[in-house]
C-alpha atoms as a PDB file:
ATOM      1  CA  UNK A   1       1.061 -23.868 -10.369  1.00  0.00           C
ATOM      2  CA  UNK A   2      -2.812 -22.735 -10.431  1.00  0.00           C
ATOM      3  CA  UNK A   3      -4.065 -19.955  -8.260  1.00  0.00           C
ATOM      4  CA  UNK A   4      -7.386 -19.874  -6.863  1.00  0.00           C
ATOM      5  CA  UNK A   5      -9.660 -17.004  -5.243  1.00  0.00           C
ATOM      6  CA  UNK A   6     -11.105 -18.164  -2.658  1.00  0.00           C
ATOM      7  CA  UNK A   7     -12.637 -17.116   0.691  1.00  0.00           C
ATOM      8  CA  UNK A   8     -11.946 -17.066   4.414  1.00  0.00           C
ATOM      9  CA  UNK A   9     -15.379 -19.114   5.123  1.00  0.00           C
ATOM     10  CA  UNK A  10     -14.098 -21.699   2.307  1.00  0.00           C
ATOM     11  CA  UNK A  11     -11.024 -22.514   3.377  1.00  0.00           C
ATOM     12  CA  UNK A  12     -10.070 -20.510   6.464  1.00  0.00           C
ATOM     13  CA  UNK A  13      -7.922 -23.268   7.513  1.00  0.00           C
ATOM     14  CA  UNK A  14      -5.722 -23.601   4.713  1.00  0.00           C
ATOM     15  CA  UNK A  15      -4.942 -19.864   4.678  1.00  0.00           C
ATOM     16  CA  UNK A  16      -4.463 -19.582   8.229  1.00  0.00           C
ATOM     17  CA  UNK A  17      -1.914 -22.520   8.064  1.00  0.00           C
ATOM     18  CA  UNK A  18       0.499 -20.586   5.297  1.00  0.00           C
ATOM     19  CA  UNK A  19       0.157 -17.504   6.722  1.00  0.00           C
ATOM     20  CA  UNK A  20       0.480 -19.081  10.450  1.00  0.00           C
ATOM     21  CA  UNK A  21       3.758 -20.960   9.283  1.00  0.00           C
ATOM     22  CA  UNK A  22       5.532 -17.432   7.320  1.00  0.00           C
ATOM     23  CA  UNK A  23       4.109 -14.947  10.030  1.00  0.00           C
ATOM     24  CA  UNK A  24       3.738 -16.593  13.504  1.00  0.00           C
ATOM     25  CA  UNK A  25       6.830 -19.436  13.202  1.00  0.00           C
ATOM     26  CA  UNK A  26       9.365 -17.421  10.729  1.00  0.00           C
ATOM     27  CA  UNK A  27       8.722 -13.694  11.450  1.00  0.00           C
ATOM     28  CA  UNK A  28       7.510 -14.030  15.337  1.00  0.00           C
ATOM     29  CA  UNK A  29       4.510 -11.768  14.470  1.00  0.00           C
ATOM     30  CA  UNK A  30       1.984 -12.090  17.460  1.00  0.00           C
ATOM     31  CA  UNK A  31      -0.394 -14.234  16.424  1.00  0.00           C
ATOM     32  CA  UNK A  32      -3.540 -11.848  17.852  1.00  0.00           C
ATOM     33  CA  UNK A  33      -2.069  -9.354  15.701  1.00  0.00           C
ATOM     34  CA  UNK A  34      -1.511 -11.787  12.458  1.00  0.00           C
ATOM     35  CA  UNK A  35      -5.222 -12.646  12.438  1.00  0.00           C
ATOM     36  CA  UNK A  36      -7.789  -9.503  12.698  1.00  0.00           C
ATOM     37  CA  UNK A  37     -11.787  -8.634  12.137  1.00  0.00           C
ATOM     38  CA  UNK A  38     -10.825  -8.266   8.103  1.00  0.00           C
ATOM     39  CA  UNK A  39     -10.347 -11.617   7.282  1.00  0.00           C
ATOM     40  CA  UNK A  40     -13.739 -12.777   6.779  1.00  0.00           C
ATOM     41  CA  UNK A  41     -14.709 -10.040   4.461  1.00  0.00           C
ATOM     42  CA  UNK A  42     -11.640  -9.453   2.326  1.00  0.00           C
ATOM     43  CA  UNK A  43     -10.815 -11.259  -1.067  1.00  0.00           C
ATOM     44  CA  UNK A  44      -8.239 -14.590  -0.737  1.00  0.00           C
ATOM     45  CA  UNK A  45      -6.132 -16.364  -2.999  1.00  0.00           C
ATOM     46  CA  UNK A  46      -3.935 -19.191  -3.154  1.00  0.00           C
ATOM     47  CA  UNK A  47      -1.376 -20.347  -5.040  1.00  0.00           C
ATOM     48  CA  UNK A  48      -1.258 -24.191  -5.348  1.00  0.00           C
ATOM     49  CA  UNK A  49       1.765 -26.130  -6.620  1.00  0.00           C
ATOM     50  CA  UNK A  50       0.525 -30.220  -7.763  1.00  0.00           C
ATOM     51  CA  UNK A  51      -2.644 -29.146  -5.845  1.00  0.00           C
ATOM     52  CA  UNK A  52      -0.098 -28.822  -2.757  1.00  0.00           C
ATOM     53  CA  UNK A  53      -1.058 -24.776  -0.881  1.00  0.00           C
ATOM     54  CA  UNK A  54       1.711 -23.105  -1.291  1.00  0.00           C
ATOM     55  CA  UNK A  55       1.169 -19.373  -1.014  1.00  0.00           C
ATOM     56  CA  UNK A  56      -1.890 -16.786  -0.195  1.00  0.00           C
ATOM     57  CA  UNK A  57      -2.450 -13.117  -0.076  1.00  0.00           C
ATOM     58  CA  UNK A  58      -5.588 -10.922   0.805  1.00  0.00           C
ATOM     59  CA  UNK A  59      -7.287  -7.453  -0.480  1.00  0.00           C
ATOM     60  CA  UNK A  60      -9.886  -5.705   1.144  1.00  0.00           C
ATOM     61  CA  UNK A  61     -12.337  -4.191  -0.644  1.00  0.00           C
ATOM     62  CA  UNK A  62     -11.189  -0.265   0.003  1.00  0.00           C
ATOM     63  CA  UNK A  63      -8.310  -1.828  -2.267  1.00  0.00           C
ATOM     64  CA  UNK A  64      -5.388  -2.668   0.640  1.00  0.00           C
ATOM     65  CA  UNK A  65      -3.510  -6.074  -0.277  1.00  0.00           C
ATOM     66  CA  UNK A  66      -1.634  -7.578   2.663  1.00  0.00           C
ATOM     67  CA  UNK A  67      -0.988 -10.819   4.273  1.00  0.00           C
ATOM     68  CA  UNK A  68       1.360 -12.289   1.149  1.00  0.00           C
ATOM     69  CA  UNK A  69       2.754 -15.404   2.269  1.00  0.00           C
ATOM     70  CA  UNK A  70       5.007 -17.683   0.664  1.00  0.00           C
ATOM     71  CA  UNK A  71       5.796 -21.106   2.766  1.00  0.00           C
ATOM     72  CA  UNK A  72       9.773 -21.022   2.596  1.00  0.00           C
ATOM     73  CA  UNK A  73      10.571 -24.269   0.252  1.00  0.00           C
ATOM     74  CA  UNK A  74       8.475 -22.576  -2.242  1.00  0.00           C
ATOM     75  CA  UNK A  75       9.936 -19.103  -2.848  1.00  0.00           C
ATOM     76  CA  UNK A  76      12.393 -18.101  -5.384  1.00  0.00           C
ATOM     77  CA  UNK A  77       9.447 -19.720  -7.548  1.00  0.00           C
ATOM     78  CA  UNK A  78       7.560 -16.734  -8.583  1.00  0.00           C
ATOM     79  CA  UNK A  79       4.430 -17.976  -6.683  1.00  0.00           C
ATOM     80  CA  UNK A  80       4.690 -14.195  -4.962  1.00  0.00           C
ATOM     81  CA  UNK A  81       4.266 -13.042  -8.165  1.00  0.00           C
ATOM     82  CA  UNK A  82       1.510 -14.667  -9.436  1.00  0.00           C
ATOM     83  CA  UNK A  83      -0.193 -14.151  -6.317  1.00  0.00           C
ATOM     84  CA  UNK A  84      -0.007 -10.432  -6.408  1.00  0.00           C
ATOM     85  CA  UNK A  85      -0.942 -10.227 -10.244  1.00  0.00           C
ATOM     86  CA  UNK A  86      -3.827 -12.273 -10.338  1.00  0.00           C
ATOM     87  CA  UNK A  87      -5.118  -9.521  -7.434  1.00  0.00           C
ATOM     88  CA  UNK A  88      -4.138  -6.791  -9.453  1.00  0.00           C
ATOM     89  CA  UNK A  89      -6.361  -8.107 -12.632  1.00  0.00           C
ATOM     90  CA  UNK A  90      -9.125  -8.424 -10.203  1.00  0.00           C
ATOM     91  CA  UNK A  91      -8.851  -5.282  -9.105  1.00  0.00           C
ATOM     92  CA  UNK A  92      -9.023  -3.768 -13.236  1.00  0.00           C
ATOM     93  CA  UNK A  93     -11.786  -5.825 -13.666  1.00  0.00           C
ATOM     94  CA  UNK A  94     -13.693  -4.084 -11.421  1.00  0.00           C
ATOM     95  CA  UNK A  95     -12.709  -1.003 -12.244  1.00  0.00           C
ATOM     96  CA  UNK A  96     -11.060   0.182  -8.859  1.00  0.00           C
ATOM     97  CA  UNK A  97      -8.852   3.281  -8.515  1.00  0.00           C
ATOM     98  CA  UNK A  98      -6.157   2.296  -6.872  1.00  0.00           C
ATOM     99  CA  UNK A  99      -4.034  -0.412  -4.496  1.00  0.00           C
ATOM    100  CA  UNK A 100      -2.068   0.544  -1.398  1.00  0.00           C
ATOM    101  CA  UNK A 101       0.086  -2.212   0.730  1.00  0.00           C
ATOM    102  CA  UNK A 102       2.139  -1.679   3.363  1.00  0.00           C
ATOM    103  CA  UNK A 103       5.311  -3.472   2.503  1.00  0.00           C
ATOM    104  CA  UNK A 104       8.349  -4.988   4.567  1.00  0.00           C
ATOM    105  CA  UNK A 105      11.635  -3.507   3.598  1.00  0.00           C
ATOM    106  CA  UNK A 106      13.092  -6.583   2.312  1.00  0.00           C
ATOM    107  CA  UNK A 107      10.114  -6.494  -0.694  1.00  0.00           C
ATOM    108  CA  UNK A 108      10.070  -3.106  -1.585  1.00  0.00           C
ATOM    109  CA  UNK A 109      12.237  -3.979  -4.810  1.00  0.00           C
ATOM    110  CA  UNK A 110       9.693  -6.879  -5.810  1.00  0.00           C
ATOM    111  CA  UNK A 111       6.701  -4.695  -5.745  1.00  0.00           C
ATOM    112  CA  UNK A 112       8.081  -2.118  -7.045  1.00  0.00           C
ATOM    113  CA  UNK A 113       9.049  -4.425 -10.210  1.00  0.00           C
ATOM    114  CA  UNK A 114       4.951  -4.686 -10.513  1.00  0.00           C
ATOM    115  CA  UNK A 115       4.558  -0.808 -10.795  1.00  0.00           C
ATOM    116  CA  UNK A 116       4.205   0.174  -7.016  1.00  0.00           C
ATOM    117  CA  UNK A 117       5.201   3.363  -5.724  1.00  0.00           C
ATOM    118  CA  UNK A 118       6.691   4.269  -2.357  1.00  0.00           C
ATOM    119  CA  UNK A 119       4.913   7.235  -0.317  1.00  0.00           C
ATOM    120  CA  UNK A 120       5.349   8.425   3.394  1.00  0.00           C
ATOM    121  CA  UNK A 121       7.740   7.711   5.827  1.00  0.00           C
ATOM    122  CA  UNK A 122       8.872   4.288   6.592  1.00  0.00           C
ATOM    123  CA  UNK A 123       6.986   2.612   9.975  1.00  0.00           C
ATOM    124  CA  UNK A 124       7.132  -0.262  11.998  1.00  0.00           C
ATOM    125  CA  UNK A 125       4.590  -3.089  12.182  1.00  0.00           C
ATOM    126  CA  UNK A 126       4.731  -6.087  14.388  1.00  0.00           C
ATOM    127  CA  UNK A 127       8.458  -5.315  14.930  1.00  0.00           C
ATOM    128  CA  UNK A 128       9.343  -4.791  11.457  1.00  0.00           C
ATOM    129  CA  UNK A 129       9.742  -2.115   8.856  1.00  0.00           C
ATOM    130  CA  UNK A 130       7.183  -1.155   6.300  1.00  0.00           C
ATOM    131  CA  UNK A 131       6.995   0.996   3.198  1.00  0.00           C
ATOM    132  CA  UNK A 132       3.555   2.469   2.449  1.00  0.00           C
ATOM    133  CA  UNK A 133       3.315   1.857  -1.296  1.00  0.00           C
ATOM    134  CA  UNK A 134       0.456   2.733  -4.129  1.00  0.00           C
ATOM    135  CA  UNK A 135      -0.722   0.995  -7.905  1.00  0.00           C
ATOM    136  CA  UNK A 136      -2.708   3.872  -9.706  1.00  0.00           C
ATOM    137  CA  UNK A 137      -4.902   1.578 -11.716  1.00  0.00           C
ATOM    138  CA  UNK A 138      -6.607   5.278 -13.165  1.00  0.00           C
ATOM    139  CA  UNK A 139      -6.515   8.685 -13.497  1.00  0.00           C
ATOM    140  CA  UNK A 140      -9.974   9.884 -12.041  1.00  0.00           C
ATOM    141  CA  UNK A 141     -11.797   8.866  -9.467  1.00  0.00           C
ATOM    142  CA  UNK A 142     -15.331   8.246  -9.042  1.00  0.00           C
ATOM    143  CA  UNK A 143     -17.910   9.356  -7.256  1.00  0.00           C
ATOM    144  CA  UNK A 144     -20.302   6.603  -5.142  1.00  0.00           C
ATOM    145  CA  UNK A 145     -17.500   3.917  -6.338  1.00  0.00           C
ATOM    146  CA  UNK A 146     -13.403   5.201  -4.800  1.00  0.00           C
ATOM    147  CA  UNK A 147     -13.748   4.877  -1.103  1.00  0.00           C
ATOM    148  CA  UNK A 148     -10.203   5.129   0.498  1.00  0.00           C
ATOM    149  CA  UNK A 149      -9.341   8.595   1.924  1.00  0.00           C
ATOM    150  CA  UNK A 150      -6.926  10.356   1.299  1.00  0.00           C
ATOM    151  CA  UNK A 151      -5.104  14.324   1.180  1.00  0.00           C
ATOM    152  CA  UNK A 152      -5.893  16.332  -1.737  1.00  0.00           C
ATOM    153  CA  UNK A 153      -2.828  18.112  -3.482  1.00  0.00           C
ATOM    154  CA  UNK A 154      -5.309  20.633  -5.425  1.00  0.00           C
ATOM    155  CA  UNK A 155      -8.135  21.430  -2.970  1.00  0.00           C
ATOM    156  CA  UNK A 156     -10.241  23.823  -5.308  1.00  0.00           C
ATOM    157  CA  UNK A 157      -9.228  20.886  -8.419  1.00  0.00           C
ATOM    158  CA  UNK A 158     -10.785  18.407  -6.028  1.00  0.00           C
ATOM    159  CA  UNK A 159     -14.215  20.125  -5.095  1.00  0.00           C
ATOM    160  CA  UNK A 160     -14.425  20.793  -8.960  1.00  0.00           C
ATOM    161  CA  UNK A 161     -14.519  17.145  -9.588  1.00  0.00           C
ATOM    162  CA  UNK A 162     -16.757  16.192  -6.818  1.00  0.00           C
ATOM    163  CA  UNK A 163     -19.493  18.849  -7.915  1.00  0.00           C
ATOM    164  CA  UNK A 164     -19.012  18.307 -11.678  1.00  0.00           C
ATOM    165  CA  UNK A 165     -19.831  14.345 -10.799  1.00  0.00           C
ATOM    166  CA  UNK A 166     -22.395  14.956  -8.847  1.00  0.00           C
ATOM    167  CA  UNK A 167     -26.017  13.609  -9.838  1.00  0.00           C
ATOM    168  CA  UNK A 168     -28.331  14.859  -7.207  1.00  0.00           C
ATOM    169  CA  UNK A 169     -27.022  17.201  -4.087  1.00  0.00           C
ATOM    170  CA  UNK A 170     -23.970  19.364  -3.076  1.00  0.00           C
ATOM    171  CA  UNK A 171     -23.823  20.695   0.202  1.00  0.00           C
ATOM    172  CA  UNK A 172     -21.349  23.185   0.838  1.00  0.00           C
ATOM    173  CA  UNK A 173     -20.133  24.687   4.158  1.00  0.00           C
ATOM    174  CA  UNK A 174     -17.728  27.247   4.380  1.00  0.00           C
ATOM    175  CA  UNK A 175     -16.197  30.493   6.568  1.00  0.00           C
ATOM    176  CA  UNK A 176     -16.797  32.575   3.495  1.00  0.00           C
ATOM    177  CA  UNK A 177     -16.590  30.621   0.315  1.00  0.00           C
ATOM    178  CA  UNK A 178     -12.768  30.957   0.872  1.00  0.00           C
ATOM    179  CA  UNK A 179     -11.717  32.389  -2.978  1.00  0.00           C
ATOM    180  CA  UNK A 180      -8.384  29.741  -2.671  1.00  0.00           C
ATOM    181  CA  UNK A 181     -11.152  26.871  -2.644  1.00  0.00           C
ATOM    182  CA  UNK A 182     -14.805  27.957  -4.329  1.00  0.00           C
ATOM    183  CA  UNK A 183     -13.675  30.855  -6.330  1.00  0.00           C
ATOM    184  CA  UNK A 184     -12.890  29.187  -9.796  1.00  0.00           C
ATOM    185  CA  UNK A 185     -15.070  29.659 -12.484  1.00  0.00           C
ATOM    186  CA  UNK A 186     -15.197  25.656 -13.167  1.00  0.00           C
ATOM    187  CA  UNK A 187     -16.840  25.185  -9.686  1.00  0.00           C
ATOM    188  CA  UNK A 188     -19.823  27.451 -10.662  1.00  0.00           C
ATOM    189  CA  UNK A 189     -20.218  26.086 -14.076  1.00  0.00           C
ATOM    190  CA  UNK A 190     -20.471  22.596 -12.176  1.00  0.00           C
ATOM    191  CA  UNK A 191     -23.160  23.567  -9.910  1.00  0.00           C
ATOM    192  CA  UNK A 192     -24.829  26.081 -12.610  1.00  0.00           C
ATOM    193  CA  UNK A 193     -25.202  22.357 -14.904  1.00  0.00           C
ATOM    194  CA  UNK A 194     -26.500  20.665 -11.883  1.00  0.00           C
ATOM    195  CA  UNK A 195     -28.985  23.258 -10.968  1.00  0.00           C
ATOM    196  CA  UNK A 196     -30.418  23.071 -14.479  1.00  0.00           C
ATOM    197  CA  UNK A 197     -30.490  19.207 -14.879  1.00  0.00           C
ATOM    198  CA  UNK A 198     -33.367  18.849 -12.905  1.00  0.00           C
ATOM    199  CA  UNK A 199     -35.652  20.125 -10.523  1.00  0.00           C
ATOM    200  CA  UNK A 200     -34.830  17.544  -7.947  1.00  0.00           C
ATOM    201  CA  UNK A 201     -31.541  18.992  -7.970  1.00  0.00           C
ATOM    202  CA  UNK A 202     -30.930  20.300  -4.413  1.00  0.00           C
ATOM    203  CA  UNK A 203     -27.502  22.673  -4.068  1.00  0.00           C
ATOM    204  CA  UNK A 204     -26.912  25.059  -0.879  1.00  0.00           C
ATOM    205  CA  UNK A 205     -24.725  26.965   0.231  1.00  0.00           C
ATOM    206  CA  UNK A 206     -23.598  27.907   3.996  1.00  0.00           C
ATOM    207  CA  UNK A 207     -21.588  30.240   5.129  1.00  0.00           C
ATOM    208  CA  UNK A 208     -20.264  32.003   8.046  1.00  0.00           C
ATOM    209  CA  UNK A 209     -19.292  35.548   7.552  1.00  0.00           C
ATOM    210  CA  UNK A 210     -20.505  37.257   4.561  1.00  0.00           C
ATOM    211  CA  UNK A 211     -18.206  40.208   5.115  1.00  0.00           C
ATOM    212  CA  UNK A 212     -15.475  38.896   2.849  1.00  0.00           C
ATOM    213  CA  UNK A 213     -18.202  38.839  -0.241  1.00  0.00           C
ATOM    214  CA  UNK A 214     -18.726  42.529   0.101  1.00  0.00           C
ATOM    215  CA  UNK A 215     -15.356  43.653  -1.182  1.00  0.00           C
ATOM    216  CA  UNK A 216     -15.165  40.970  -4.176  1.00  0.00           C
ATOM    217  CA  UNK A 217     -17.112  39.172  -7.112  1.00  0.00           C
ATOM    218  CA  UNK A 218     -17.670  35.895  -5.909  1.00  0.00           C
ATOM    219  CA  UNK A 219     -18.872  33.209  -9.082  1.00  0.00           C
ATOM    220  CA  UNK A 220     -21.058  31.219  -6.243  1.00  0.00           C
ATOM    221  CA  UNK A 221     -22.755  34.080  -4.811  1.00  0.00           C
ATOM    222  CA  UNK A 222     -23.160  35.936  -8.585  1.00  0.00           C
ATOM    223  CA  UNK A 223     -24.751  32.261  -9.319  1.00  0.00           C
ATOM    224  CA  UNK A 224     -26.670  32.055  -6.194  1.00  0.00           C
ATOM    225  CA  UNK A 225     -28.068  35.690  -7.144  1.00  0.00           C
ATOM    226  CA  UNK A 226     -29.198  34.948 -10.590  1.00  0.00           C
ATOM    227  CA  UNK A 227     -30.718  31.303  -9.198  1.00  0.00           C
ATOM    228  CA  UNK A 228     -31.741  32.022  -5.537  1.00  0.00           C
ATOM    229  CA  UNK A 229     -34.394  29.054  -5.646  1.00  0.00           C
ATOM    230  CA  UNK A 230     -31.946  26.716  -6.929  1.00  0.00           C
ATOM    231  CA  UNK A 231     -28.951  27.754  -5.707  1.00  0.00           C
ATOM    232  CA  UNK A 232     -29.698  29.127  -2.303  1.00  0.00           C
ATOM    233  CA  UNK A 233     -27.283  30.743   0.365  1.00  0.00           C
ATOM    234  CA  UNK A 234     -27.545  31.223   3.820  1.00  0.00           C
ATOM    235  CA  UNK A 235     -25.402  32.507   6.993  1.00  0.00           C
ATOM    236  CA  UNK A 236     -25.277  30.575   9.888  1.00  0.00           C
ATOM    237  CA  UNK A 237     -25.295  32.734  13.163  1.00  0.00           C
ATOM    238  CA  UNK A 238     -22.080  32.334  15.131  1.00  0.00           C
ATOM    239  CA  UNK A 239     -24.474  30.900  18.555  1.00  0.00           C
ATOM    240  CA  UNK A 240     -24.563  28.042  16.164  1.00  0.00           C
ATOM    241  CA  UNK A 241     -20.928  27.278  15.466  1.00  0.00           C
ATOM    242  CA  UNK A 242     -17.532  26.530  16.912  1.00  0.00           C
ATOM    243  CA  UNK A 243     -14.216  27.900  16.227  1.00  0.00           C
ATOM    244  CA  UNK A 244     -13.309  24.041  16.000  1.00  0.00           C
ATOM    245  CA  UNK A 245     -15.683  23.410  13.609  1.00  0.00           C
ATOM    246  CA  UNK A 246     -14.903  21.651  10.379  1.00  0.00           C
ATOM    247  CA  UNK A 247     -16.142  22.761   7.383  1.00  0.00           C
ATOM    248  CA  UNK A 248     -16.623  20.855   4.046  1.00  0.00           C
ATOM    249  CA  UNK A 249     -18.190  19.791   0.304  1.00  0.00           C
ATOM    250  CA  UNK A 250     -20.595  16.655   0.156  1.00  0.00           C
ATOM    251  CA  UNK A 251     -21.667  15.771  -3.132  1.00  0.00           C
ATOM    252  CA  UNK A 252     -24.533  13.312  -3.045  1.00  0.00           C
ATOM    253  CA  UNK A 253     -24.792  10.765  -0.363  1.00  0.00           C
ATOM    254  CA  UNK A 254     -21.254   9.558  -0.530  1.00  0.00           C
ATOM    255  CA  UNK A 255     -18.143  11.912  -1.590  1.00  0.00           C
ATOM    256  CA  UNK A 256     -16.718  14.404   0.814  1.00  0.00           C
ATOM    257  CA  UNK A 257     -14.316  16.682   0.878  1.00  0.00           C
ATOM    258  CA  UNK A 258     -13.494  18.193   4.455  1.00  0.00           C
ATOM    259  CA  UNK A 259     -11.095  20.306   6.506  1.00  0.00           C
ATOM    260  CA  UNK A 260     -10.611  22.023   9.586  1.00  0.00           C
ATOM    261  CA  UNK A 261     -11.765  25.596  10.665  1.00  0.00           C
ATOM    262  CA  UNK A 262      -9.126  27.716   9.099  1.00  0.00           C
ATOM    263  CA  UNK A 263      -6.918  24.784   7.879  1.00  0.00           C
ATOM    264  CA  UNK A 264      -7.459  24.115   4.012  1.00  0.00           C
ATOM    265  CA  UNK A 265      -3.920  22.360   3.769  1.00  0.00           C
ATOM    266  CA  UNK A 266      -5.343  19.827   6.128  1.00  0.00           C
ATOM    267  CA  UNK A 267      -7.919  18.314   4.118  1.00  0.00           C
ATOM    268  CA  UNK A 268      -9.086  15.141   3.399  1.00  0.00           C
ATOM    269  CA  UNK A 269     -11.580  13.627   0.932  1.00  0.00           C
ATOM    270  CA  UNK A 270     -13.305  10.405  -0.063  1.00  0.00           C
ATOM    271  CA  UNK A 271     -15.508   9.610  -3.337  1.00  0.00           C
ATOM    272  CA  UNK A 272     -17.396   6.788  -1.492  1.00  0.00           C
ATOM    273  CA  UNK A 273     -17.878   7.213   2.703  1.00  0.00           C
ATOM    274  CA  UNK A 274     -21.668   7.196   3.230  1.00  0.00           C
ATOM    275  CA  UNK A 275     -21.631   6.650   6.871  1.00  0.00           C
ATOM    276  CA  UNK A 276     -19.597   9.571   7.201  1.00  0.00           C
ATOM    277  CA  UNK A 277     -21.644  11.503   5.104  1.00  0.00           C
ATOM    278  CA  UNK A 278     -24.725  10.816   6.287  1.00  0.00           C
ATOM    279  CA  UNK A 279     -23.388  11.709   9.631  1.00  0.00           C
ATOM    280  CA  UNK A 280     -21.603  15.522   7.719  1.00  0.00           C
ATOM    281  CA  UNK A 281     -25.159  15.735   6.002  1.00  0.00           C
ATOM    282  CA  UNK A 282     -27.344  15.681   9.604  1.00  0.00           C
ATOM    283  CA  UNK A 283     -25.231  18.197  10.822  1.00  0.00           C
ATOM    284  CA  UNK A 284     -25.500  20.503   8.067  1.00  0.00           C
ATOM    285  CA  UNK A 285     -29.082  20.173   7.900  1.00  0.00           C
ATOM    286  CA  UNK A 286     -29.213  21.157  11.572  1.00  0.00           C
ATOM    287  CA  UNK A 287     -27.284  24.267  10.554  1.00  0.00           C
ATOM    288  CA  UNK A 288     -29.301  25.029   7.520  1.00  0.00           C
ATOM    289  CA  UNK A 289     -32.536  25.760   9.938  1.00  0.00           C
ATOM    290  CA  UNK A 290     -31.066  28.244  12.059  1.00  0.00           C
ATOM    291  CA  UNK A 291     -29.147  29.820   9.618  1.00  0.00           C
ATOM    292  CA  UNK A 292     -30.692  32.990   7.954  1.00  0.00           C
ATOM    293  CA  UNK A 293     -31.123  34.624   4.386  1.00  0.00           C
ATOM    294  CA  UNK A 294     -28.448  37.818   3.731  1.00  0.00           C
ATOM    295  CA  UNK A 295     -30.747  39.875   2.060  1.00  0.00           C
ATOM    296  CA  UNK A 296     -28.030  42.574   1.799  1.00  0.00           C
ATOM    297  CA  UNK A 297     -26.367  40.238  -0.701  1.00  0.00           C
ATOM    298  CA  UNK A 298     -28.905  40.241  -2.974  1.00  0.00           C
ATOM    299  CA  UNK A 299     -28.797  42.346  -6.083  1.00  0.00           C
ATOM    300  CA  UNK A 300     -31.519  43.794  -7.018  1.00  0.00           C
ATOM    301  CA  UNK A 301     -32.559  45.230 -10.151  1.00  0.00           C
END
């Protein structure tokens, strides 16, 4: 048994055969739902038995492995296996975070033998049930590189990292630099270094009510005071908001961390969405020029 990556433009027939044969003819999955818009762009193998195809499986490049197919005389073999390792070693080799795969219920023991872990509630997919299931490949992720969402458990842990990896810009939006998110000494010693790395270094900070500040000592705005160039903050006037507005952390062109007005525990965050960020960056910049200095934050000397 070899396998082989491959491609969809390469040998699209081949792969849709297997998968066409396990899927369509064994399973009854609908064949518009079997084939989608992913195939041509996502990574292929097969698994070839005296140069006979035998097997297949996919991976998209956010890290998602579906489509494993075994043709039925050929299981019991561990072509599955092989199949699902040799994806796995591409995946370490270029150094991505993590795997996710949605698997039926019959194969939750066999990926779970390859270090998988369930998480979420069982669903239904084409009529039969899946477990969402995870591979942490490493600890940290990185910023510009990890691009699947997903819910932070530590929200103030998470904008920490973000700012601490950040090269270039941090945008941050907030009520009032809500103390359970921005008030840990870590996050201002990650923008402070920033700041100080280099003068193209752009940081700002946007707020909504500055009323909270008043009655506490806030790291970010005792940072924002001793570096007002560098570290400026601003409050936007409520004509220019919503109550349903979200508010959020970019850091650079491509991580975000976001979550809804009043809602921390409904965040989300990705280290690598640049459409989405360009899109969060527009609208803050919009913000940014009708918001207005609070000069009665300032402490003068």
């Amino acid at each position: 048994m070899t396998i082989r990556k491959t491609d969809w433009q390469t040998d699209k027939a081949i792969l849709t055969g297997i998968r066409h044969e396990v899927f369509v003819d064994e399973q009854a999955v609908p064949i518009e739902l079997e084939l989608d818009e992913h195939d041509p762009y996502c990574h292929h193998w097969l698994a070839l038995l005296n140069d006979e195809a035998v097997g297949t499986v996919r991976m998209l490049n956010n890290g998602s492995i579906g489509r494993m197919a075994v043709r039925k005389d050929f299981r019991k073999r561990g072509i599955g296996k092989a199949l699902l390792q040799a994806a796995m070693e591409y995946a370490k080799n270029q150094d991505w975070h993590e795997l996710t795969l949605g698997a039926q219920d019959h194969a939750i023991g066999f990926y779970a033998a390859a270090g998988f872990k369930p998480y979420g509630d069982m669903f239904m997919d084409a009529g039969i049930l899946h477990q969402s299931m995870r591979l942490l490949l490493r600890e940290q992720r990185k910023l510009g590189q990890d691009s699947p969402q997903f819910l932070p458990i530590d929200g103030a842990a998470t904008i920490e990292d973000l700012c601490s990896q950040a090269r270039r810009t941090i945008r941050i939006f907030s009520h009032s630099l809500e103390p359970a998110l921005y008030a840990a000494n870590t996050i201002a010693d990650a923008i402070s270094k920033l700041a100080r790395r280099h003068r193209q270094s752009q940081i700002r900070l946007l707020i909504c009510d500055e009323t909270p500040l008043r009655e506490c000592r806030h790291p970010l705005l005792e940072l924002s005071q001793r570096l007002p160039s560098a570290i400026p903050l601003r409050i936007l006037p409520s004509d220019y908001r919503t109550e349903s507005e979200d508010f959020f952390v970019l850091a650079d062109s491509s991580g975000i961390f976001a979550y809804p007005n009043g809602a921390p525990e409904n965040s989300w965050c990705s280290y690598h969405l640049p459409p989405k960020v360009r899109h969060y960056q527009e609208r803050f910049d919009r913000m940014w020029e009708h918001a207005e200095q609070p000069y009665y934050l300032r402490r003068f000397s």
